[in-house]
PDB file of N, CA and C in Angstrom:
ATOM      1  N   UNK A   1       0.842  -1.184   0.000  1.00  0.00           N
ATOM      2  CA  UNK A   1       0.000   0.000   0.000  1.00  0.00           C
ATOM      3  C   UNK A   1       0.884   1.243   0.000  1.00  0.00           C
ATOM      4  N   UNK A   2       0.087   1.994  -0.650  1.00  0.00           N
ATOM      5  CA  UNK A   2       1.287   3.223  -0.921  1.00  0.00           C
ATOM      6  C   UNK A   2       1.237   4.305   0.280  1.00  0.00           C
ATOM      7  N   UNK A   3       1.978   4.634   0.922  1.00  0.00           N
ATOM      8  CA  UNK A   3       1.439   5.433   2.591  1.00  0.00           C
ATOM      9  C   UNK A   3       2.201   6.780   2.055  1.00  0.00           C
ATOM     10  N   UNK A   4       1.540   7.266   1.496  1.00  0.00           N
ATOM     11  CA  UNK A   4       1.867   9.063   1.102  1.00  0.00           C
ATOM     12  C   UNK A   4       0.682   9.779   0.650  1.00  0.00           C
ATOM     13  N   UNK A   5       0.591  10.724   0.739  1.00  0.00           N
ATOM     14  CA  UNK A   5      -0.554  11.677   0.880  1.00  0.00           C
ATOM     15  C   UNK A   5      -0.523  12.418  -0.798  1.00  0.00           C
ATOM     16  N   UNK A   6       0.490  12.639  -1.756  1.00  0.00           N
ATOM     17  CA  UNK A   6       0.791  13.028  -2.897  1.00  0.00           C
ATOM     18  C   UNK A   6       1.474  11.925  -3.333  1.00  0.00           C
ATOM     19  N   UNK A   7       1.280  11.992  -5.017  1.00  0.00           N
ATOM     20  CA  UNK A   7       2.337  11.365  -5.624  1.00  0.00           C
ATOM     21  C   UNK A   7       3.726  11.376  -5.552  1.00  0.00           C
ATOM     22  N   UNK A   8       4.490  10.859  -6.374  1.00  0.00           N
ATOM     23  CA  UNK A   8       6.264  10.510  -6.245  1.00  0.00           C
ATOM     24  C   UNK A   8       6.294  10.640  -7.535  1.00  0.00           C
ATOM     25  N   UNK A   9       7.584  10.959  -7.925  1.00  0.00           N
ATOM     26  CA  UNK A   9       8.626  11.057  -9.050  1.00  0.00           C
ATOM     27  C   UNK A   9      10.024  10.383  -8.723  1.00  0.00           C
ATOM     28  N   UNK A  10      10.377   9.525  -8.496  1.00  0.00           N
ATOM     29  CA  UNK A  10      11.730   9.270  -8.480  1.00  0.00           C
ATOM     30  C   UNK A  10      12.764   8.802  -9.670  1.00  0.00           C
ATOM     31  N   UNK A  11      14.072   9.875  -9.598  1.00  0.00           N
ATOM     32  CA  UNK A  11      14.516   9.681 -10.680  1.00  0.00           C
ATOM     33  C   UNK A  11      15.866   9.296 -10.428  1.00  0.00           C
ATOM     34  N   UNK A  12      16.189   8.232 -11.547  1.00  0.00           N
ATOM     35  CA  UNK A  12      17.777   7.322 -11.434  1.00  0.00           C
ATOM     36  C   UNK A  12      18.513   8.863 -12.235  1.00  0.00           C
ATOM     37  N   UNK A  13      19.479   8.816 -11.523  1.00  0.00           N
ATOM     38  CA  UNK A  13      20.803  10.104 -12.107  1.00  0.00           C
ATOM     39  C   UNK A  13      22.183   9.386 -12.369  1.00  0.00           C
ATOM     40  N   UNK A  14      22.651   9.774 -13.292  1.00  0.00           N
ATOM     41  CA  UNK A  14      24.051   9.662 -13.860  1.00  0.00           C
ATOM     42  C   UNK A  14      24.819   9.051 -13.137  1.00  0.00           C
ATOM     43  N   UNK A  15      24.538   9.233 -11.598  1.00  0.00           N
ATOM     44  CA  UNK A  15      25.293   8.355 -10.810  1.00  0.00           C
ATOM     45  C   UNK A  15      24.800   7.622  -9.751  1.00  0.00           C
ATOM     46  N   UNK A  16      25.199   6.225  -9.682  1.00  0.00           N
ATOM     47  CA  UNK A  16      24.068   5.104  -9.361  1.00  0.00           C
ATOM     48  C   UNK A  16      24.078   5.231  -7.762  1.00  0.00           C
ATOM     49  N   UNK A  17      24.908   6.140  -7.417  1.00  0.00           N
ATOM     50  CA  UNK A  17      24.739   6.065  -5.724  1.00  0.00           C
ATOM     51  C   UNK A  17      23.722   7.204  -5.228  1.00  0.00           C
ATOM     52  N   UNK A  18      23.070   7.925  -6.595  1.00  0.00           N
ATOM     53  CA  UNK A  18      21.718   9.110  -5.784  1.00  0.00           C
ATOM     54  C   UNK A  18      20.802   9.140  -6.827  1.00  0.00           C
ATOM     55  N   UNK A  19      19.803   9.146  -6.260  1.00  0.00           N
ATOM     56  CA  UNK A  19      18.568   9.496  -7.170  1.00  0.00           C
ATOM     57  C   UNK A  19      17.835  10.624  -6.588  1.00  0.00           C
ATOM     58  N   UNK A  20      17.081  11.394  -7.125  1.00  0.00           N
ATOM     59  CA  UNK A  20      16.465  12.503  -7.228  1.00  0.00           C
ATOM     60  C   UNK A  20      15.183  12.034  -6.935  1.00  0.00           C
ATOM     61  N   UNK A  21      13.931  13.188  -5.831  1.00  0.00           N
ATOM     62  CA  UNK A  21      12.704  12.966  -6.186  1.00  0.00           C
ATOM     63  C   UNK A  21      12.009  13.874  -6.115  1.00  0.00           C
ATOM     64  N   UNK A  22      10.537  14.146  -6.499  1.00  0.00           N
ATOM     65  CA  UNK A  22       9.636  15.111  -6.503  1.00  0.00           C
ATOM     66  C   UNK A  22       8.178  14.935  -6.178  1.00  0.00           C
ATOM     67  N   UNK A  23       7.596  15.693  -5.695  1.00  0.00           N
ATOM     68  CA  UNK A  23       6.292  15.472  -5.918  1.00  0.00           C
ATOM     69  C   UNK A  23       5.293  16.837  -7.089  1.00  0.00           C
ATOM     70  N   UNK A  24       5.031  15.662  -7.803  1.00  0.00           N
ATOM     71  CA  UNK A  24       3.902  16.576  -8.936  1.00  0.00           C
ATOM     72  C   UNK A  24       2.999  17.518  -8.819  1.00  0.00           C
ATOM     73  N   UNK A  25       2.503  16.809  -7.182  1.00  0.00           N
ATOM     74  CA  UNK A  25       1.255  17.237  -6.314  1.00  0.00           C
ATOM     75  C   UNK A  25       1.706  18.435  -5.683  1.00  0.00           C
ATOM     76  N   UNK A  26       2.707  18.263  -4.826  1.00  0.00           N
ATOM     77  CA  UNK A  26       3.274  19.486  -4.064  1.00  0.00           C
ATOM     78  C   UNK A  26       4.329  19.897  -4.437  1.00  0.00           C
ATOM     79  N   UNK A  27       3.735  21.878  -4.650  1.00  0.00           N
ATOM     80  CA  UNK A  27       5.279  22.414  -5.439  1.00  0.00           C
ATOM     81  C   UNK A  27       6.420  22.985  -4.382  1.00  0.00           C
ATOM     82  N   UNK A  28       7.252  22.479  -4.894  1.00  0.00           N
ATOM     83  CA  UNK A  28       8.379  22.942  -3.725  1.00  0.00           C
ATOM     84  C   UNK A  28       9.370  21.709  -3.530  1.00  0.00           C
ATOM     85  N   UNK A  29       8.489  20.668  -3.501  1.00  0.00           N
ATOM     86  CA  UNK A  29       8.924  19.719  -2.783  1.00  0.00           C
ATOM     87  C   UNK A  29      10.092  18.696  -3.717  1.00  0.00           C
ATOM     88  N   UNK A  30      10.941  18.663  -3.318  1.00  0.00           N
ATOM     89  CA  UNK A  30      12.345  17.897  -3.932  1.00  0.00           C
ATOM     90  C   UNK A  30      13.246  17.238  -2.758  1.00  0.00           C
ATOM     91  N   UNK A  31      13.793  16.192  -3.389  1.00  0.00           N
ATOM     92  CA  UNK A  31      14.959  15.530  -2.280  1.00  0.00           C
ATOM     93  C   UNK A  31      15.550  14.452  -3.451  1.00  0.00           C
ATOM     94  N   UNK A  32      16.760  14.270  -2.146  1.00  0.00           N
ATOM     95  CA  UNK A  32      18.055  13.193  -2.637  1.00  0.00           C
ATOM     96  C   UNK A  32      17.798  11.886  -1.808  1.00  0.00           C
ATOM     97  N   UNK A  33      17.996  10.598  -2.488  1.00  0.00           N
ATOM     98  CA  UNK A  33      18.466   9.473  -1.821  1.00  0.00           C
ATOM     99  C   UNK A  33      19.426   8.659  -1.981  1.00  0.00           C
ATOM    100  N   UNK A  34      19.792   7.582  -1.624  1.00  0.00           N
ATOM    101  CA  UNK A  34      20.816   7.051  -1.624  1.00  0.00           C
ATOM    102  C   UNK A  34      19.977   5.632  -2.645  1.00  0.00           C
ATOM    103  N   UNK A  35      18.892   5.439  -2.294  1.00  0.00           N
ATOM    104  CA  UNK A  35      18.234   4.015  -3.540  1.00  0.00           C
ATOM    105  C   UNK A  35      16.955   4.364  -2.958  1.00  0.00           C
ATOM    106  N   UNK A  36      15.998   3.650  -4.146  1.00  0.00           N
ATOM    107  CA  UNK A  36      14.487   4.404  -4.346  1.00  0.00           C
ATOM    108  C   UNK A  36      13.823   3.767  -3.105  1.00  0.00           C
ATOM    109  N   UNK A  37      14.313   3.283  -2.216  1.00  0.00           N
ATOM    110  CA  UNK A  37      13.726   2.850  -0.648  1.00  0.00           C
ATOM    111  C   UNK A  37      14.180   3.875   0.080  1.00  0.00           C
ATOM    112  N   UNK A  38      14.975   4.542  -0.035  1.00  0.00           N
ATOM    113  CA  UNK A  38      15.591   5.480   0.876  1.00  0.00           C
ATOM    114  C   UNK A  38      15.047   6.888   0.489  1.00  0.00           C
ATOM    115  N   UNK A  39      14.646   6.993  -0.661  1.00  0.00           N
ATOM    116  CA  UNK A  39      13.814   7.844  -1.555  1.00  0.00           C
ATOM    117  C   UNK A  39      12.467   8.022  -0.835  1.00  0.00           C
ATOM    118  N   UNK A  40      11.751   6.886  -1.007  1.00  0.00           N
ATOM    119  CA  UNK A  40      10.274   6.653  -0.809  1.00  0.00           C
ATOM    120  C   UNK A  40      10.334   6.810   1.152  1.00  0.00           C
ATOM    121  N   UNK A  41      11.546   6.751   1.803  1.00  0.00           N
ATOM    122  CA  UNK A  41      11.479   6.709   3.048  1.00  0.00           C
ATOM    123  C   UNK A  41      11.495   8.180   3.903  1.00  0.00           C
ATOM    124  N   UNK A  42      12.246   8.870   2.742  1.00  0.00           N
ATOM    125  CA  UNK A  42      12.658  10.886   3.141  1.00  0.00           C
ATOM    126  C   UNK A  42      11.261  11.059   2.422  1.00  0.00           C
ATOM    127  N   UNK A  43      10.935  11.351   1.477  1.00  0.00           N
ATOM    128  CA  UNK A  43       9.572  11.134   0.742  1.00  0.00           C
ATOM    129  C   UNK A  43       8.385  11.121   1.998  1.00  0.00           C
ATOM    130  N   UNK A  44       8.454  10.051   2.481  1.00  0.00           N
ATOM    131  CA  UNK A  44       7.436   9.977   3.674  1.00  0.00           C
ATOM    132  C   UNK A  44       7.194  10.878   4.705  1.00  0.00           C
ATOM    133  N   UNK A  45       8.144  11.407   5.119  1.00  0.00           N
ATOM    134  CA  UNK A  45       8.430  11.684   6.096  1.00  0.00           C
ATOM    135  C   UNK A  45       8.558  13.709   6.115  1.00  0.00           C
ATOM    136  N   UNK A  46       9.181  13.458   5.047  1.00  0.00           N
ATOM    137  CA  UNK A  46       9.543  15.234   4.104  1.00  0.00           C
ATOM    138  C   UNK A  46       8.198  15.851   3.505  1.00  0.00           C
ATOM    139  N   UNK A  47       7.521  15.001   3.035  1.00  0.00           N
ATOM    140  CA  UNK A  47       6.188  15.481   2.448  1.00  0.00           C
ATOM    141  C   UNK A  47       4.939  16.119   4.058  1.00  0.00           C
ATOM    142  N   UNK A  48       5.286  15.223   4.872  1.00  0.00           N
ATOM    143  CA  UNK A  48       4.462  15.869   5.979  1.00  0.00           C
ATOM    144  C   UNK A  48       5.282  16.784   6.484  1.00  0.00           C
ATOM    145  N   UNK A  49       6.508  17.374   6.233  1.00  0.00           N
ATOM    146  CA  UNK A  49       7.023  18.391   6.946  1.00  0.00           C
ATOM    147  C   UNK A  49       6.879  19.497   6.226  1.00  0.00           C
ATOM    148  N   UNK A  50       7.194  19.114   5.018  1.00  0.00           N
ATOM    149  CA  UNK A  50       6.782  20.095   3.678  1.00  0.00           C
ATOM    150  C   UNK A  50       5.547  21.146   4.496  1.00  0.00           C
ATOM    151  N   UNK A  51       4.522  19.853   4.346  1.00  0.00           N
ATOM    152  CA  UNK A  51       2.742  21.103   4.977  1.00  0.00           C
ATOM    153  C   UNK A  51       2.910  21.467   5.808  1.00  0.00           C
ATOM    154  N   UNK A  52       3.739  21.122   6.800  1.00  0.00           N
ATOM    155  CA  UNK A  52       3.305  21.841   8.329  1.00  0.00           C
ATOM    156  C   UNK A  52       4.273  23.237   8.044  1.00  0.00           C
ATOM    157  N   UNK A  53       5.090  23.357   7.061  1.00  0.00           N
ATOM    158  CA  UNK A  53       6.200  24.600   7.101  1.00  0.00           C
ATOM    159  C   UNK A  53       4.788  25.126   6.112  1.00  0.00           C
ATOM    160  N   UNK A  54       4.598  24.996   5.240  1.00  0.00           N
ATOM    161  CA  UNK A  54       3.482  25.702   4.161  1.00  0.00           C
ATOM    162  C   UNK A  54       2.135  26.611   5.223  1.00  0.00           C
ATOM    163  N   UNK A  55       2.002  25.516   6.160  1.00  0.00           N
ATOM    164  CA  UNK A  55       0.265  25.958   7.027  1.00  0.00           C
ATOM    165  C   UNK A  55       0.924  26.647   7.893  1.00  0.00           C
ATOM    166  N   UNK A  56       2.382  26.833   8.552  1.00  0.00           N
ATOM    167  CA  UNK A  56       3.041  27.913   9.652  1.00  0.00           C
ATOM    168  C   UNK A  56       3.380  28.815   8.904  1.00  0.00           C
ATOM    169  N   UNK A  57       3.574  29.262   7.554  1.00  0.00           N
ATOM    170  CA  UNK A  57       3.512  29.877   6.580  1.00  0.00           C
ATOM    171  C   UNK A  57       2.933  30.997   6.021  1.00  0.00           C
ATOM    172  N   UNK A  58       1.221  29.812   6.547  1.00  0.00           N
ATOM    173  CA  UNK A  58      -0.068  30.675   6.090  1.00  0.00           C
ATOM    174  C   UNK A  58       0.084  30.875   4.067  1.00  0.00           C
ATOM    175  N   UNK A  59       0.789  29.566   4.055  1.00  0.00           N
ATOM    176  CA  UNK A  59       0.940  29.450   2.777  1.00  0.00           C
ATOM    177  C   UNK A  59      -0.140  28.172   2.134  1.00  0.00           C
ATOM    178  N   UNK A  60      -0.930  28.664   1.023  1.00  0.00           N
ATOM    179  CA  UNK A  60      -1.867  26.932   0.823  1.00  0.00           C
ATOM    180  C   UNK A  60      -0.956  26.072   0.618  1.00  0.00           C
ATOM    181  N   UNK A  61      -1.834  24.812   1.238  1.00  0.00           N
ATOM    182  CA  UNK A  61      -1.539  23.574   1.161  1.00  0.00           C
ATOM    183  C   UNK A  61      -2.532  22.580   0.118  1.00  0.00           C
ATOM    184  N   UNK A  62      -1.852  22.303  -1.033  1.00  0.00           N
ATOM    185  CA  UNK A  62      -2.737  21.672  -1.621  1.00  0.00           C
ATOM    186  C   UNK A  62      -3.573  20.146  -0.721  1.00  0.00           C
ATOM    187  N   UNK A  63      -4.593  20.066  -1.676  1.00  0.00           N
ATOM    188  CA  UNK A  63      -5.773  18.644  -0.848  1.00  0.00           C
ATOM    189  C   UNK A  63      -4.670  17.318  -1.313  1.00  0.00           C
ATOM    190  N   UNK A  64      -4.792  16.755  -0.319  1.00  0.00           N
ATOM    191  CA  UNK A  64      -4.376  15.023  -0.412  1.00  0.00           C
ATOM    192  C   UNK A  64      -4.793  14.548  -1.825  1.00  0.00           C
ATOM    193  N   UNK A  65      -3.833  14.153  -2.406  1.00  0.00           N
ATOM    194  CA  UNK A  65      -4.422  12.616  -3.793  1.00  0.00           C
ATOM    195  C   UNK A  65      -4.629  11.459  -3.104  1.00  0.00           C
ATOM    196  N   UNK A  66      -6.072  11.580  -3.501  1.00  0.00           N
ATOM    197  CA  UNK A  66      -7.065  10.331  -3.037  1.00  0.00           C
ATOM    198  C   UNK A  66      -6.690   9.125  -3.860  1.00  0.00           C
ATOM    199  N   UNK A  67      -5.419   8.756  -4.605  1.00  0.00           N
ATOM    200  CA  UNK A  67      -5.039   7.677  -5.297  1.00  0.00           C
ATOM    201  C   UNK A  67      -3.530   8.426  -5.930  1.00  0.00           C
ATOM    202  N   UNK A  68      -2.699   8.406  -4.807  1.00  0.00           N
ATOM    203  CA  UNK A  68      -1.319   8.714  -5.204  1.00  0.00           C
ATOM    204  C   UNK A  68      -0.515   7.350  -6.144  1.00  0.00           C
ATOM    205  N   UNK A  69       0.353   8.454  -7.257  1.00  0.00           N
ATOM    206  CA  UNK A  69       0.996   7.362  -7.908  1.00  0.00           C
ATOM    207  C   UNK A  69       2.363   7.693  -7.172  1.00  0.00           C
ATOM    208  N   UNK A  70       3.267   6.563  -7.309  1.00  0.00           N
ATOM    209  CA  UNK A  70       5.158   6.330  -7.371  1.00  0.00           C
ATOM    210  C   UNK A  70       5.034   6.062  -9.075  1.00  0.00           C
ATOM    211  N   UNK A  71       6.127   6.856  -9.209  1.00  0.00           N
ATOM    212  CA  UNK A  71       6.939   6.671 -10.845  1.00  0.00           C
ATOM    213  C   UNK A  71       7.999   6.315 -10.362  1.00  0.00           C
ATOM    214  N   UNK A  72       9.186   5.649 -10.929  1.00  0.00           N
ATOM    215  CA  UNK A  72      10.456   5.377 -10.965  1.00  0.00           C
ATOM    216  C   UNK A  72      10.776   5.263 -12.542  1.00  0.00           C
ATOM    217  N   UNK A  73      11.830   6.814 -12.818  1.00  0.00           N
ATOM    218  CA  UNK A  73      11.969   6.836 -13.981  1.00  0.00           C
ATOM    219  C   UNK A  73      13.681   7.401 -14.570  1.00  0.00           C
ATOM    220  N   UNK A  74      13.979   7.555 -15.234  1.00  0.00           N
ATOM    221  CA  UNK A  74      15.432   8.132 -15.529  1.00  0.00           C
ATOM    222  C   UNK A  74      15.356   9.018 -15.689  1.00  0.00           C
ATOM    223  N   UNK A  75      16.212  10.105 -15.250  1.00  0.00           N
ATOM    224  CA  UNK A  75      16.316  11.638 -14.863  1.00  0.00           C
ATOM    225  C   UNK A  75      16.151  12.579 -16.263  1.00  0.00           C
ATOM    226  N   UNK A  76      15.035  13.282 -16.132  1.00  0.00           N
ATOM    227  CA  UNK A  76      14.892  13.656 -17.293  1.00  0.00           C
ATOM    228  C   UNK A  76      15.702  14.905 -17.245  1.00  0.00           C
ATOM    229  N   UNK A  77      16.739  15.023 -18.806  1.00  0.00           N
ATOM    230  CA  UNK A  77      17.402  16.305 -18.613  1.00  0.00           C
ATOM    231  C   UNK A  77      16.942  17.278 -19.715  1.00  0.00           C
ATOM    232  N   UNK A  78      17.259  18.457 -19.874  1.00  0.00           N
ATOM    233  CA  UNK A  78      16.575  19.476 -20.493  1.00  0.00           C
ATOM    234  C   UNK A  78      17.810  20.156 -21.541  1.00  0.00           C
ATOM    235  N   UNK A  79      17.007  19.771 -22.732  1.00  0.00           N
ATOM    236  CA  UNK A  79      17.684  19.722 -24.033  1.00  0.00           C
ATOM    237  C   UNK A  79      18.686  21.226 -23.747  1.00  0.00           C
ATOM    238  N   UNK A  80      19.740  21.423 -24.477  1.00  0.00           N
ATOM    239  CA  UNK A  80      20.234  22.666 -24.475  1.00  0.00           C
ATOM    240  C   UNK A  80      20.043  23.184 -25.956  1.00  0.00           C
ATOM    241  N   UNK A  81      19.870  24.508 -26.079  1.00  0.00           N
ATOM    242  CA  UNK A  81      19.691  24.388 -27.666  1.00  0.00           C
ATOM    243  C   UNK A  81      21.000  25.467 -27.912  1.00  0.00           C
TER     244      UNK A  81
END
């Protein structure tokens, strides 16, 4: 069962000892892990700290996804032109 309140983005990077993650749902929100368990574990934990800094803020907090996804995908990079 997926125990997060927003979706996940986790992304494999160039180097196999960190991956990157995000949430789609909540803007702001980014972190590093060491493997996509360690990801999904700061993830857990970072996403409820995320709101409580947003609502001491007096900043909105977006509503819970009532059917959060996890992606695990390769780091998307941004063309240079």
């Amino acid at each position: 069962m997926i125990d997060l309140d927003y979706s996940l983005i986790i992304e494999a990077t160039d180097d196999p000892e960190f991956f990157g993650f995000y949430s789609p749902d909540l803007d702001g929100f980014t972190g590093v892990g060491h493997s996509v368990e360690d990801c999904l574990y700061k993830a857990r934990w970072g996403m409820r700290e995320h709101v409580d800094l947003l609502r001491a803020g007096g900043l909105p907090v977006p509503p819970r996804n009532p059917s959060p996804r996890i992606l695990i995908q390769n780091e998307e990079k941004l063309a240079v032109a």
